[in-house]
Protein backbone atom coordinates (compact mmCIF):
# COMPACT_ATOMS: atom_id res chain seq x y z
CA UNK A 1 1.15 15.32 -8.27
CA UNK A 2 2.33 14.80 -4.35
CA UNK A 3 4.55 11.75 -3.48
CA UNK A 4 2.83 9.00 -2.37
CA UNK A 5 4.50 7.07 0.63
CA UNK A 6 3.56 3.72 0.66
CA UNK A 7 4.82 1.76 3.90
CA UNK A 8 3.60 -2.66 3.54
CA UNK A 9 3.55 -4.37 6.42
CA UNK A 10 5.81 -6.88 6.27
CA UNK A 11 5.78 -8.62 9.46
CA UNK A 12 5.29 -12.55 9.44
CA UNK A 13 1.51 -11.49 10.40
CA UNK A 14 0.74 -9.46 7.63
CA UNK A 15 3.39 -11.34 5.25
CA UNK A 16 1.54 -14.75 5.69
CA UNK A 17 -1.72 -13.27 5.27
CA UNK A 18 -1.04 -11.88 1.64
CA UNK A 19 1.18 -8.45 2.56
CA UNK A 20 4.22 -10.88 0.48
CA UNK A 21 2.55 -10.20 -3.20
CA UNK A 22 1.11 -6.33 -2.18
CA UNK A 23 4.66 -5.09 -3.52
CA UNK A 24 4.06 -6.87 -6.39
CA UNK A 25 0.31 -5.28 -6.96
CA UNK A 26 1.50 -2.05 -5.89
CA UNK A 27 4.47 -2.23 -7.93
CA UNK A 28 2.34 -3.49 -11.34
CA UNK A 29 -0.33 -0.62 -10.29
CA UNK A 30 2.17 1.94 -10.70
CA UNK A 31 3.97 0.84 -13.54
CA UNK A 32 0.44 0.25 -15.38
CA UNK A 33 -0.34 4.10 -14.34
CA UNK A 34 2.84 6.13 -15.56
CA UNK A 35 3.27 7.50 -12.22
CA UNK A 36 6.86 5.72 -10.47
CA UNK A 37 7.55 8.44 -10.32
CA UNK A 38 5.58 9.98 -7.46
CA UNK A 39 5.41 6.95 -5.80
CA UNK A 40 7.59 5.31 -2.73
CA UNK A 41 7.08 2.35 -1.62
CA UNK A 42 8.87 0.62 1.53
CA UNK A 43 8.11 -2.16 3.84
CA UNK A 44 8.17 -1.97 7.80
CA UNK A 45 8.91 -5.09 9.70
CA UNK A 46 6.11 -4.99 12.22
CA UNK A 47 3.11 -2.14 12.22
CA UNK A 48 1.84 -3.31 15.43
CA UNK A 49 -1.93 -3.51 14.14
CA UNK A 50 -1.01 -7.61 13.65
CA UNK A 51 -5.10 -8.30 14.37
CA UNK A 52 -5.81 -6.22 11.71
CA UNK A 53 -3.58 -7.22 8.69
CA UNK A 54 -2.64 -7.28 6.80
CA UNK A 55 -2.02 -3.80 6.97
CA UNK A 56 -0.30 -0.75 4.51
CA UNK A 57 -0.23 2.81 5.29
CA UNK A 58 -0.42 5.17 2.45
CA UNK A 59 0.88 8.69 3.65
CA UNK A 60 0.47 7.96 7.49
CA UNK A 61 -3.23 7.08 6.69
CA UNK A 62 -3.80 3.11 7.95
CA UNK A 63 -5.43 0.96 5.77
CA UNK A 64 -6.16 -3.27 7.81
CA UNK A 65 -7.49 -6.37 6.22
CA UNK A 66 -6.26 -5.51 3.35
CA UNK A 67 -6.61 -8.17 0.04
CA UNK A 68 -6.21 -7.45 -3.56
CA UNK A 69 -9.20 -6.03 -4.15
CA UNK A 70 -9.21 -3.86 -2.08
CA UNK A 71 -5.89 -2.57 -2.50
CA UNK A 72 -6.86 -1.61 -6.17
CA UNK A 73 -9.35 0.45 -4.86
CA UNK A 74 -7.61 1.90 -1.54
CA UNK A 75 -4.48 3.08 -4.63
CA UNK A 76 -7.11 4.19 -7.27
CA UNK A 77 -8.89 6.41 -4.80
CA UNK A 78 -5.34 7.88 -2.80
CA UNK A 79 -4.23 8.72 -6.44
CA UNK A 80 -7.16 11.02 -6.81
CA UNK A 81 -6.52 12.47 -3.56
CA UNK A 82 -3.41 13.00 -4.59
CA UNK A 83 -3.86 14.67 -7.64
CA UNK A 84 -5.96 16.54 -6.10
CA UNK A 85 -3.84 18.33 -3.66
């Protein structure tokens, strides 16, 4: 499996709107799927896309408005991609 680059935004933006417990999700995701791994996951301080958070980039590709949710399903579906490279 390719690394997976994870980058949260962590700007007060993104922070207040819910980017403070994606590490947390993202963390329990990967530790629930065997696969730390091939997984790296760092913050930024500001993306710049602050109408759009909060915001994570998963190998360069941008991913806004992000909630839980959806961030189960935006790392469920970039692990396939992954595996599949």
């Amino acid at each position: 499996m390719k690394t997976i680059e994870i980058t949260i935004c962590m700007g007060s933006s993104c922070y207040s709107r819910g980017n403070g417990r994606s590490y947390e999700i993202i963390r329990d995701f990967v530790a629930q799927k065997g696969i730390d791994a091939s997984v790296k996951i760092k913050g930024c301080r500001c993306g710049g896309e602050c109408v759009n958070g909060p915001n994570i980039w998963i190998n360069g590709e941008f991913f806004p408005n992000i909630d839980r949710g959806s961030l189960i399903d935006i790392l469920n579906c970039s692990l396939q991609k992954a595996k599949g490279e």
